[in-house]
N, C-alpha and C. Protein backbone atom coordinates (compact mmCIF):
# COMPACT_ATOMS: atom_id res chain seq x y z
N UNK A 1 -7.33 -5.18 16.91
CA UNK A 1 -6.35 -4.19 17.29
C UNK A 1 -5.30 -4.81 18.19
N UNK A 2 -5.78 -5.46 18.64
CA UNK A 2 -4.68 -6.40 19.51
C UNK A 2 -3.73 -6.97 19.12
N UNK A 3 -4.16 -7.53 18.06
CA UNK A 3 -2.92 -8.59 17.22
C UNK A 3 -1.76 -7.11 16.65
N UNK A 4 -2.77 -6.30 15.93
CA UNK A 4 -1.70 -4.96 15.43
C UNK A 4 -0.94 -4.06 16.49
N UNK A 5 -1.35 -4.15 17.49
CA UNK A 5 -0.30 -3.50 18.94
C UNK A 5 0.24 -4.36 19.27
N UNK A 6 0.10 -6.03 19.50
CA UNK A 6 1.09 -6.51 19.69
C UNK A 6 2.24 -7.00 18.46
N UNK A 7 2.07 -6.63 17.48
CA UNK A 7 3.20 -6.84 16.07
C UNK A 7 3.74 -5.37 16.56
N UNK A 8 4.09 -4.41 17.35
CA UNK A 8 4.60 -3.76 17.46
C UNK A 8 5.56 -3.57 19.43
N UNK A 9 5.41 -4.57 19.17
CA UNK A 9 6.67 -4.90 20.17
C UNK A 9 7.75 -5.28 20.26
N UNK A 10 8.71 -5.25 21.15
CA UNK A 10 9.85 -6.18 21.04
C UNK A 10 10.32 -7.16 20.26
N UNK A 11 9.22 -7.90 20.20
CA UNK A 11 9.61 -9.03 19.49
C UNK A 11 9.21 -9.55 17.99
N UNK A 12 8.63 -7.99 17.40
CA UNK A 12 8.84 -7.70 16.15
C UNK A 12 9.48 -6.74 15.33
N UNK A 13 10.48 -6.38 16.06
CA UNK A 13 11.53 -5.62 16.06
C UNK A 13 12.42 -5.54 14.65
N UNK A 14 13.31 -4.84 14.13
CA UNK A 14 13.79 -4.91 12.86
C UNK A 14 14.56 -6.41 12.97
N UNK A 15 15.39 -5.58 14.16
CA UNK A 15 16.13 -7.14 14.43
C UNK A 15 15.89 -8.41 14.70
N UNK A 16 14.78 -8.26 15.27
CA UNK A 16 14.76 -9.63 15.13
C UNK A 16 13.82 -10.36 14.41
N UNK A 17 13.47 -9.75 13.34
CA UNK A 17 12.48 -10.39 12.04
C UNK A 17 13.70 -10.30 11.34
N UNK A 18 14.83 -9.48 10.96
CA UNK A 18 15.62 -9.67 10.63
C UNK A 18 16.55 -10.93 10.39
N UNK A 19 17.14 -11.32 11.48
CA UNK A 19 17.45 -12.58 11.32
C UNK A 19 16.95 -13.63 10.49
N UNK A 20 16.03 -13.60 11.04
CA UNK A 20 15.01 -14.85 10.22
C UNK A 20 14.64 -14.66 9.01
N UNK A 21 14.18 -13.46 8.51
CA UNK A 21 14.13 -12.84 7.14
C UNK A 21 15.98 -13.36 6.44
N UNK A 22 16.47 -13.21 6.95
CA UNK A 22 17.93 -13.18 6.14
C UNK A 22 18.27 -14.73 6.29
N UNK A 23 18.17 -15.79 6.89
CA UNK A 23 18.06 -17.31 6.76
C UNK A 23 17.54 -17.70 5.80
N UNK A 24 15.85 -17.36 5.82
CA UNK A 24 15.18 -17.97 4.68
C UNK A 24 15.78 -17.56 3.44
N UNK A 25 16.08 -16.23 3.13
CA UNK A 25 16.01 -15.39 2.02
C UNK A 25 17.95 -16.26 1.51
N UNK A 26 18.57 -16.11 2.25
CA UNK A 26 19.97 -16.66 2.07
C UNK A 26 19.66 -18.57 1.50
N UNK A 27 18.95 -19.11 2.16
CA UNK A 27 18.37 -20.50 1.72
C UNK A 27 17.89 -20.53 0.76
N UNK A 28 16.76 -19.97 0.40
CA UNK A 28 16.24 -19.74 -1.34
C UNK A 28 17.14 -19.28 -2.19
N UNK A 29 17.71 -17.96 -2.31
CA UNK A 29 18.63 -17.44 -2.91
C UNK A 29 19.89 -17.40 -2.73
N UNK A 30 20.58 -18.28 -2.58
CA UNK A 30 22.05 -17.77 -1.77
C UNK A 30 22.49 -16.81 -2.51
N UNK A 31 22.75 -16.47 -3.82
CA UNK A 31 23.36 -15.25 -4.90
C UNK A 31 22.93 -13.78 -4.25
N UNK A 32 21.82 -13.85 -3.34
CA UNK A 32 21.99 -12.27 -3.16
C UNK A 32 23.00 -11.92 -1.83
N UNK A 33 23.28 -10.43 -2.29
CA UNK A 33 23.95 -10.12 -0.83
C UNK A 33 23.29 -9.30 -0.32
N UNK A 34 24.06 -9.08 1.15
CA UNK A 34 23.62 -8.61 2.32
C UNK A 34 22.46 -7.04 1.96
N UNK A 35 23.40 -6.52 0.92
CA UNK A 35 22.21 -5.08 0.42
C UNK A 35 20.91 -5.77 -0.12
N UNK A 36 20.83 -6.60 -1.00
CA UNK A 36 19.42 -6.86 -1.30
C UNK A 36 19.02 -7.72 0.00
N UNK A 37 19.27 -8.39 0.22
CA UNK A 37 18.08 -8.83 1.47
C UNK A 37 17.81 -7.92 2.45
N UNK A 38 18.44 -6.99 2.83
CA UNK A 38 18.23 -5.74 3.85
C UNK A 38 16.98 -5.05 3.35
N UNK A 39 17.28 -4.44 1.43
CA UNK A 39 16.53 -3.79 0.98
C UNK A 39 15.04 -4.61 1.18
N UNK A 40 15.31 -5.75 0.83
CA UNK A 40 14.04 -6.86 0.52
C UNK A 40 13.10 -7.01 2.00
N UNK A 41 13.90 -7.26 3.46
CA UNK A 41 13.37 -7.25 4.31
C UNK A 41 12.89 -5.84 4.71
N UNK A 42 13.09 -4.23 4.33
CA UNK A 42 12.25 -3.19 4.42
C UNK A 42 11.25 -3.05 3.65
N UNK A 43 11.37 -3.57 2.39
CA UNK A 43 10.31 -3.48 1.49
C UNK A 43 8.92 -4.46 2.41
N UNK A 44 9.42 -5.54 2.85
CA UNK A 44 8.68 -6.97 3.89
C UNK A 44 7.80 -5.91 4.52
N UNK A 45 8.76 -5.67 5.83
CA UNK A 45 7.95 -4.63 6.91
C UNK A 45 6.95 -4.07 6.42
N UNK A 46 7.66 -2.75 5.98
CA UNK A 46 6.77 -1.92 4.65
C UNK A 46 4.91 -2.86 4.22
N UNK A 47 5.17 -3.46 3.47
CA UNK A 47 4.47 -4.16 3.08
C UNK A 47 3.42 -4.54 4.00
N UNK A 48 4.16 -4.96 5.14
CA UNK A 48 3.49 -5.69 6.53
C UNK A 48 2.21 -5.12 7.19
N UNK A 49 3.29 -3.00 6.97
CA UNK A 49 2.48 -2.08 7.74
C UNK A 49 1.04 -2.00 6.60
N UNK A 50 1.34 -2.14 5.16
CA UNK A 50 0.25 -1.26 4.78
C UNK A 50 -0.12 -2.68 4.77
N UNK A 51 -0.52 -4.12 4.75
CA UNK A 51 -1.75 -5.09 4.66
C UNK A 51 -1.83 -5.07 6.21
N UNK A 52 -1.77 -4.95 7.55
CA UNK A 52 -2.24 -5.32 8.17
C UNK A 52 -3.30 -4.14 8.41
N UNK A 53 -2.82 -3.21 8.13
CA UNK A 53 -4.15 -1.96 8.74
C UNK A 53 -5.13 -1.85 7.38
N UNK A 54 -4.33 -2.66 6.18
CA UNK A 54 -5.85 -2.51 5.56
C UNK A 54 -6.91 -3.48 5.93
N UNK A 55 -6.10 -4.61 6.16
CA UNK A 55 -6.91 -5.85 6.99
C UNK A 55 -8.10 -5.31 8.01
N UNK A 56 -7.46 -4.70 9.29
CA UNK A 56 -8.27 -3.78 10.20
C UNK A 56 -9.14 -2.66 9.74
N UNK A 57 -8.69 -2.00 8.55
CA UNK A 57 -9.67 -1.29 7.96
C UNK A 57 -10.76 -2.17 7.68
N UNK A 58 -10.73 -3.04 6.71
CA UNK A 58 -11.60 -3.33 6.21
C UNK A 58 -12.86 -3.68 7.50
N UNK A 59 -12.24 -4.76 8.44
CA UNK A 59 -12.90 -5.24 9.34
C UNK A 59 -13.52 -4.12 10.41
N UNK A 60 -12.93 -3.05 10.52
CA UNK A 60 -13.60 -1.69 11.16
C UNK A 60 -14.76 -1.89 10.28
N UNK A 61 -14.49 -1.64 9.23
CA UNK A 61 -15.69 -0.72 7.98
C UNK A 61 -16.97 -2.02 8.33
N UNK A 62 -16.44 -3.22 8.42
CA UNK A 62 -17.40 -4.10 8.35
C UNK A 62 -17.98 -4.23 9.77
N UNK A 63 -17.63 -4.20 10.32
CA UNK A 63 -18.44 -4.01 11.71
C UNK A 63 -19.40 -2.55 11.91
N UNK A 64 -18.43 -1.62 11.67
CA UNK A 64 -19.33 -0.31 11.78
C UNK A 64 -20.46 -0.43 11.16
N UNK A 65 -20.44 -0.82 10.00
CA UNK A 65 -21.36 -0.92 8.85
C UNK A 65 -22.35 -1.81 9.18
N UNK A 66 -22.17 -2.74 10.18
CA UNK A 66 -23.36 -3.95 10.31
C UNK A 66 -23.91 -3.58 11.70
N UNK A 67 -23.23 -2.28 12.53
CA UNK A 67 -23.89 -1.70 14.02
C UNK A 67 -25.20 -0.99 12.68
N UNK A 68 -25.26 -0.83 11.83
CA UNK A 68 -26.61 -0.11 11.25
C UNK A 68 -25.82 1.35 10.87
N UNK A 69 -24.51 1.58 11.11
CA UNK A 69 -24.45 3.12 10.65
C UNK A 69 -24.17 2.86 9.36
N UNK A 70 -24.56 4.59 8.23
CA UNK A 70 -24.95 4.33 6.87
C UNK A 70 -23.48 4.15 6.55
N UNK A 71 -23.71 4.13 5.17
CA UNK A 71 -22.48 3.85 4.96
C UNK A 71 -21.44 4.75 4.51
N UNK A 72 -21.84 6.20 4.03
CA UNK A 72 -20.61 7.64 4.43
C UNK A 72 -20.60 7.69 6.45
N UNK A 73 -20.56 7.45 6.95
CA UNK A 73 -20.71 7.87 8.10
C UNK A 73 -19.25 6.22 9.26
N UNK A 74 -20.09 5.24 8.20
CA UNK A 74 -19.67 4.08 8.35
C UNK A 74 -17.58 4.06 8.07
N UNK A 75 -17.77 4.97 6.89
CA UNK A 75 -16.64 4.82 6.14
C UNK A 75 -15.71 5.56 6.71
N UNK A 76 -15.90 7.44 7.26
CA UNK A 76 -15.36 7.72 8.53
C UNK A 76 -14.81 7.55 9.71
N UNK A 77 -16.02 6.70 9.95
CA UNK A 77 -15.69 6.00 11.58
C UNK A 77 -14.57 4.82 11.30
N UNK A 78 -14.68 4.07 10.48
CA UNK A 78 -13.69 3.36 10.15
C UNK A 78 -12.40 3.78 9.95
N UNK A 79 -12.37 4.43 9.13
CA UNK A 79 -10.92 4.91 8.97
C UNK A 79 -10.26 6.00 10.12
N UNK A 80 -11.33 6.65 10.69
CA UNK A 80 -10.79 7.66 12.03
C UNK A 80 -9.90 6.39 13.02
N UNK A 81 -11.23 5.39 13.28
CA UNK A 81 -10.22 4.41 14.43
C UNK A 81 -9.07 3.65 13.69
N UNK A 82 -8.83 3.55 12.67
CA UNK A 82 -7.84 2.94 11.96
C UNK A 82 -6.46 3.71 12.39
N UNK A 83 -6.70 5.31 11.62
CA UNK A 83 -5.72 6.30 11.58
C UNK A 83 -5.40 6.21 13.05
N UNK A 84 -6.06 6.37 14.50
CA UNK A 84 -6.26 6.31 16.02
C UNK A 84 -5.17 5.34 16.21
N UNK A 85 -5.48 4.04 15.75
CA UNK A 85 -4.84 3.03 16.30
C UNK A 85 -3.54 3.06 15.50
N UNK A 86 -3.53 3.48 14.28
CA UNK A 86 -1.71 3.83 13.67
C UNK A 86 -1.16 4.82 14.78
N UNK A 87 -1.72 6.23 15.29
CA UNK A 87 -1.38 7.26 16.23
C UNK A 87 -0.64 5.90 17.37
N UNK A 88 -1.47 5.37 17.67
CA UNK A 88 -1.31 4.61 19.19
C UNK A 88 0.16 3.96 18.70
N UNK A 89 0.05 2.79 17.90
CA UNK A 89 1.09 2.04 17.36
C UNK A 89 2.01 2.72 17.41
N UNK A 90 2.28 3.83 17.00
CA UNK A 90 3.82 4.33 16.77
C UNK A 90 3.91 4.99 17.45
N UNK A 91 3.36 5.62 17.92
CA UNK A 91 3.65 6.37 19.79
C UNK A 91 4.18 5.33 20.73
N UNK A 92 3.54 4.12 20.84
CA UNK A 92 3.91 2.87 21.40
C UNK A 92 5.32 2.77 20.94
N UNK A 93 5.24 2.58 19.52
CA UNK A 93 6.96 2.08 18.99
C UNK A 93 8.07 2.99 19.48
N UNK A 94 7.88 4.36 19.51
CA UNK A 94 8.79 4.88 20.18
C UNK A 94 9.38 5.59 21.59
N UNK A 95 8.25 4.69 22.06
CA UNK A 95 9.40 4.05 23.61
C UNK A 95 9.69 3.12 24.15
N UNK A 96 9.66 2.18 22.90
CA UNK A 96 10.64 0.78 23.20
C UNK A 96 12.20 0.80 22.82
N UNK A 97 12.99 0.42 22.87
CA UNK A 97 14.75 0.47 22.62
C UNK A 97 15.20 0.22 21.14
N UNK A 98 14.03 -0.80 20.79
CA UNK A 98 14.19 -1.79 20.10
C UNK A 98 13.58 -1.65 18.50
N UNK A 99 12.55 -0.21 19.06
CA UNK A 99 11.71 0.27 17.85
C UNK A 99 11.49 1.10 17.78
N UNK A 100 11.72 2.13 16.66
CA UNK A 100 11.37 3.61 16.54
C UNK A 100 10.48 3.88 15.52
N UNK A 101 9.30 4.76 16.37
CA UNK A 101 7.69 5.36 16.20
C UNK A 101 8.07 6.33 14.87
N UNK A 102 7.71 6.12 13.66
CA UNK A 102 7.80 6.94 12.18
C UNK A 102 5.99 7.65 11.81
N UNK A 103 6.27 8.58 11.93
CA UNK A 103 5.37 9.64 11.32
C UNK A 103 4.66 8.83 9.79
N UNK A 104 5.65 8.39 9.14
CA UNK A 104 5.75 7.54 7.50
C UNK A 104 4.48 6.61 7.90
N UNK A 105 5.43 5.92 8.60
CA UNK A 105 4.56 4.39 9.25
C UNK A 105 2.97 5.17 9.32
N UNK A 106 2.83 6.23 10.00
CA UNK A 106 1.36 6.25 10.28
C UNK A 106 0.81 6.64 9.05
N UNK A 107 1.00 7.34 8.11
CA UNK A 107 0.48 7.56 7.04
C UNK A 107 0.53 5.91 5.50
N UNK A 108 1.95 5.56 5.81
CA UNK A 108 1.80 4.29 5.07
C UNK A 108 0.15 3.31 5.93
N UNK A 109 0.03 3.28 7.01
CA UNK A 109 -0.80 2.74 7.66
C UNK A 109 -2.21 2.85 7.54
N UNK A 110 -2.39 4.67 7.32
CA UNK A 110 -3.46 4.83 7.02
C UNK A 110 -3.76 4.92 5.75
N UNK A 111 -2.71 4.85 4.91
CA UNK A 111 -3.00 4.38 3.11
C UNK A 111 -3.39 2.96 2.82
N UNK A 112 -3.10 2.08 4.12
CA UNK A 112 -3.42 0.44 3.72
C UNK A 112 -4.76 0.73 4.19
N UNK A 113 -5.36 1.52 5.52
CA UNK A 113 -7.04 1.46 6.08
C UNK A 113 -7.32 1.99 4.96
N UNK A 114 -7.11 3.07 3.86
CA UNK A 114 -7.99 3.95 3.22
C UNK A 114 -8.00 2.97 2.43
N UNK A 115 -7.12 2.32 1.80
CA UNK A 115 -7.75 1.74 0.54
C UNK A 115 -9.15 0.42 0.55
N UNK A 116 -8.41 0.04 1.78
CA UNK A 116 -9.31 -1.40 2.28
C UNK A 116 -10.73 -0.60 1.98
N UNK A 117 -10.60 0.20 3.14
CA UNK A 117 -12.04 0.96 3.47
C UNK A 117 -12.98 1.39 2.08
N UNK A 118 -12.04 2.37 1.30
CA UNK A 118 -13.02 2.57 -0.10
C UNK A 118 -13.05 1.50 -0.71
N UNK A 119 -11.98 0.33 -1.28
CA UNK A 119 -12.73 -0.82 -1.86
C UNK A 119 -13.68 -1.13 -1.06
N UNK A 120 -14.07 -1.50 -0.03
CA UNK A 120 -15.06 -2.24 0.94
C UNK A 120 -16.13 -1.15 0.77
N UNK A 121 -16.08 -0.14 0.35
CA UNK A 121 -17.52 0.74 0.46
C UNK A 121 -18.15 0.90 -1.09
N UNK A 122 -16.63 0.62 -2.06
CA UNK A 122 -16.58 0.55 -3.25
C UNK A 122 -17.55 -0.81 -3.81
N UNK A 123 -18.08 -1.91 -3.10
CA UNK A 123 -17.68 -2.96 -3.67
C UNK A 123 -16.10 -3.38 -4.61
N UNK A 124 -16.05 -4.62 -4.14
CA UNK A 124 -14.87 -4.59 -5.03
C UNK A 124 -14.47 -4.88 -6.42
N UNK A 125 -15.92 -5.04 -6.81
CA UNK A 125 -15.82 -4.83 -8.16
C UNK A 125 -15.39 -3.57 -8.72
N UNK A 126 -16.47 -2.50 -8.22
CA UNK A 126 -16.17 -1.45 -8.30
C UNK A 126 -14.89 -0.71 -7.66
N UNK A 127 -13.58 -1.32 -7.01
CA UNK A 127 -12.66 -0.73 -6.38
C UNK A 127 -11.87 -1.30 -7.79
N UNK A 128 -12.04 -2.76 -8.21
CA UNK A 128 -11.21 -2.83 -9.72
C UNK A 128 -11.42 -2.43 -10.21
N UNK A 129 -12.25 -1.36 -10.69
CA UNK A 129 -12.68 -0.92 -11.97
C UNK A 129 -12.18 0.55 -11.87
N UNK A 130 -11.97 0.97 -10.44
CA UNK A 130 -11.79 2.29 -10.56
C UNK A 130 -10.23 2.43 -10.25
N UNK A 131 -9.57 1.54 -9.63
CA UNK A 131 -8.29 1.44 -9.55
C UNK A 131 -7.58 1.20 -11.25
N UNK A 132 -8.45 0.21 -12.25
CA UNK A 132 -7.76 0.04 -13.66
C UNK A 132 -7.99 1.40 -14.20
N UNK A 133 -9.30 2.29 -14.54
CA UNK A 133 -9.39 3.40 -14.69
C UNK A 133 -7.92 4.09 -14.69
N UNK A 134 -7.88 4.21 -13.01
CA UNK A 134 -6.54 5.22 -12.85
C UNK A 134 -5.04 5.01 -13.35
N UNK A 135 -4.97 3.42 -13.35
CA UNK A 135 -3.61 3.14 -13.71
C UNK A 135 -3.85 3.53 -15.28
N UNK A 136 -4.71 3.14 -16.10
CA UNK A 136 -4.97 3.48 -17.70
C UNK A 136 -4.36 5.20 -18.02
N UNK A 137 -5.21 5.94 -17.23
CA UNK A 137 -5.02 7.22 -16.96
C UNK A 137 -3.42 7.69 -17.05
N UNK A 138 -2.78 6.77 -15.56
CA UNK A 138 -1.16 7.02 -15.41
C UNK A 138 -0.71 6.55 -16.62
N UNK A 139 -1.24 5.43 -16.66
CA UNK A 139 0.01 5.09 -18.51
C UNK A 139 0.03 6.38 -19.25
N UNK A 140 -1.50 6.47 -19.75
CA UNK A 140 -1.57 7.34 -20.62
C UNK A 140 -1.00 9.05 -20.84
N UNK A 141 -0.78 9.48 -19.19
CA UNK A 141 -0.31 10.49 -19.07
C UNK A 141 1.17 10.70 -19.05
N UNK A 142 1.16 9.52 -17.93
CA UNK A 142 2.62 9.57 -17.42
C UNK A 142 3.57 9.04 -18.92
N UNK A 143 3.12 8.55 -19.80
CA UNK A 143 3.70 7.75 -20.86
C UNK A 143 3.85 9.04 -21.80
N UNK A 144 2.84 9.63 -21.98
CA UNK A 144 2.93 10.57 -22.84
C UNK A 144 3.90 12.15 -22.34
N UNK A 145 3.81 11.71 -21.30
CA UNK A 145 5.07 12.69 -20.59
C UNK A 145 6.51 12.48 -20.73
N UNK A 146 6.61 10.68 -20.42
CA UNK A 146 7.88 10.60 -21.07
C UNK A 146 8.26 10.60 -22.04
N UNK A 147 7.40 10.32 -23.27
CA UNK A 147 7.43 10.53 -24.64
C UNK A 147 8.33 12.24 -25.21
N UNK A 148 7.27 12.95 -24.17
CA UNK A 148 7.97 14.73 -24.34
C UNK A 148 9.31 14.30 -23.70
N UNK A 149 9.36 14.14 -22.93
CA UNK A 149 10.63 13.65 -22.40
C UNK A 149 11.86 13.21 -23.44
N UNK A 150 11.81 11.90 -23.84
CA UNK A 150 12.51 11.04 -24.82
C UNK A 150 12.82 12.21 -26.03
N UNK A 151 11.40 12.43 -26.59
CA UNK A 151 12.05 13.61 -27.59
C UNK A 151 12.64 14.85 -27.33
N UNK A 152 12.19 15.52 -26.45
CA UNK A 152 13.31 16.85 -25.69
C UNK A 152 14.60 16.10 -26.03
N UNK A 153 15.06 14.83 -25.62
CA UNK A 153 16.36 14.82 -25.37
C UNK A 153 16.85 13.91 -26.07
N UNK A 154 16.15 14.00 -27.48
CA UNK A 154 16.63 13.06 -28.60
C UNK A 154 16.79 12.01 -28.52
N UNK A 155 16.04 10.83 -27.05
CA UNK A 155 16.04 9.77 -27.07
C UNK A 155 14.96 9.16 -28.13
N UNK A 156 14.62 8.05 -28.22
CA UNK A 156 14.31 7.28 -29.20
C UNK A 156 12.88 6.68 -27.34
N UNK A 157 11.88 7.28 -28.48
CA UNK A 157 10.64 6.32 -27.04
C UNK A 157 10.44 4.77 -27.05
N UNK A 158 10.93 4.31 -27.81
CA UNK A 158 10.74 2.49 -27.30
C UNK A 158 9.42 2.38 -27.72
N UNK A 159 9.02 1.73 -26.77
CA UNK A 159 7.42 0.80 -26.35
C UNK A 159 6.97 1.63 -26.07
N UNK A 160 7.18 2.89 -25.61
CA UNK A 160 6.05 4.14 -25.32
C UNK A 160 5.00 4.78 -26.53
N UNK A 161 5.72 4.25 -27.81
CA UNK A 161 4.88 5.12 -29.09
C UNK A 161 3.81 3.67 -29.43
N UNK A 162 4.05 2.32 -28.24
CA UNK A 162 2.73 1.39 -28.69
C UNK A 162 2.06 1.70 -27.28
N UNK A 163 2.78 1.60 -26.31
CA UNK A 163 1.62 1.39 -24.90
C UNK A 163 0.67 2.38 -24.38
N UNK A 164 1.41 4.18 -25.34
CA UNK A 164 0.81 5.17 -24.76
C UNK A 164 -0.48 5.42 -25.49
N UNK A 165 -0.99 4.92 -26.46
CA UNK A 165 -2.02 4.89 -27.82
C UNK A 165 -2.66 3.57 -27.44
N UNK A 166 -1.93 2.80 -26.73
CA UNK A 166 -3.06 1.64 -26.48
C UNK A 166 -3.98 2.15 -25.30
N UNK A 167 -3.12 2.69 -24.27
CA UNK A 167 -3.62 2.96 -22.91
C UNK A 167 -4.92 4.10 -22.72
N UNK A 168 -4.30 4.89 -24.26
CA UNK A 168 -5.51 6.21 -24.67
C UNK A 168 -6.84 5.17 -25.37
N UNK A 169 -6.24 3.85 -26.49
CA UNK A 169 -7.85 3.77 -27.01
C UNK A 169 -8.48 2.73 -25.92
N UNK A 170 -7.92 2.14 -24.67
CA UNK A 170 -8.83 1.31 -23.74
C UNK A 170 -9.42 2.26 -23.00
N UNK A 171 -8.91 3.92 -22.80
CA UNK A 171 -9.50 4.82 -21.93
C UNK A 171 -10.64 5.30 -22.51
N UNK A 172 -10.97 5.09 -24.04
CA UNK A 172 -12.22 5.60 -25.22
C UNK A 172 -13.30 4.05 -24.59
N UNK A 173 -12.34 3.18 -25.17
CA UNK A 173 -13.36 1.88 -24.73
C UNK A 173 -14.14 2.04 -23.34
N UNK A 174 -12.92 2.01 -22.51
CA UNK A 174 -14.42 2.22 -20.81
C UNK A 174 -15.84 3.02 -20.82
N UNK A 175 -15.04 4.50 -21.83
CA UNK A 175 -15.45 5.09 -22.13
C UNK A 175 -17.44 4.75 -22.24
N UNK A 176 -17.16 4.72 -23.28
CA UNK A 176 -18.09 4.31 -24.40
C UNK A 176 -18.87 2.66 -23.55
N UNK A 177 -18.07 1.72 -22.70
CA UNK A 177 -18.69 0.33 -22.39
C UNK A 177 -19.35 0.56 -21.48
């Protein structure tokens, strides 16, 4: 928790990860401008918030879990002090000058603990298996939605009349394996 309250100070500030984000990113790429590396360095942050608290999730879950508590009880306690310490973090962030405390942030935060936490209770075999499940699912729905879509409006579906029939017969296969 320490390392994650102190990434929320001063001196991890927009601005001044900023800078440095826009050096490197200008050195590798010089062709982009100032809008994509801005966009690119929020997406960074972003990113930052949801792996470091899944990081701490996980490591909650794994400690709780090895004090001997079971493991629904384990999985709670973990994620309560997770969500706690996002509360703290951004209450912290907004009374510095330099950083302002987002409601977002705490929920992006506690979407990086939740996931850590159920893969880690999931095994992670079982967190791949149930995460491919769901994306199969989204193809299959969400694909077949745009499909109604495309035809409502006399578009032509593309790759949707192969990916949405593939995504349905791997959802028969799990099925059935």
């Amino acid at each position: 928790m320490t390392v994650v309250l102190s990434a929320s100070s001063a001196e991890f500030s927009a601005d001044n990860t900023g800078s440095l984000v826009r050096a490197i990113l200008t050195w590798l790429v010089p062709a982009l401008s100032a809008h994509h590396i801005d966009v690119i360095h929020h997406l960074a942050r972003k990113l930052a918030h949801f792996a470091e608290y899944a990081i701490l999730g996980a490591l909650w879950f794994r400690g709780v879990r090895r004090s001997g508590l079971a493991r629904p009880a384990a999985t709670w306690l973990a994620l309560a002090i997770s969500v706690l310490c996002a509360i703290v973090d951004e209450t912290h962030q907004s009374f510095l000058p330099s950083r302002t405390g987002a409601v977002q942030d705490v929920l992006l935060d506690s979407a990086g603990a939740f996931a850590a936490i159920v893969s880690a209770r999931l095994g992670w075999w079982g967190a791949a298996d149930t995460v491919t499940g769901v994306l199969l699912w989204a193809a299959a729905i969400g694909g077949l939605a745009a499909l109604a879509l495309d035809l409502a409006a006399g578009a032509s579906g593309g790759v949707l009349w192969v990916t949405v029939p593939f995504a349905a017969v791997l959802l028969v296969y799990r099925r059935r394996a």
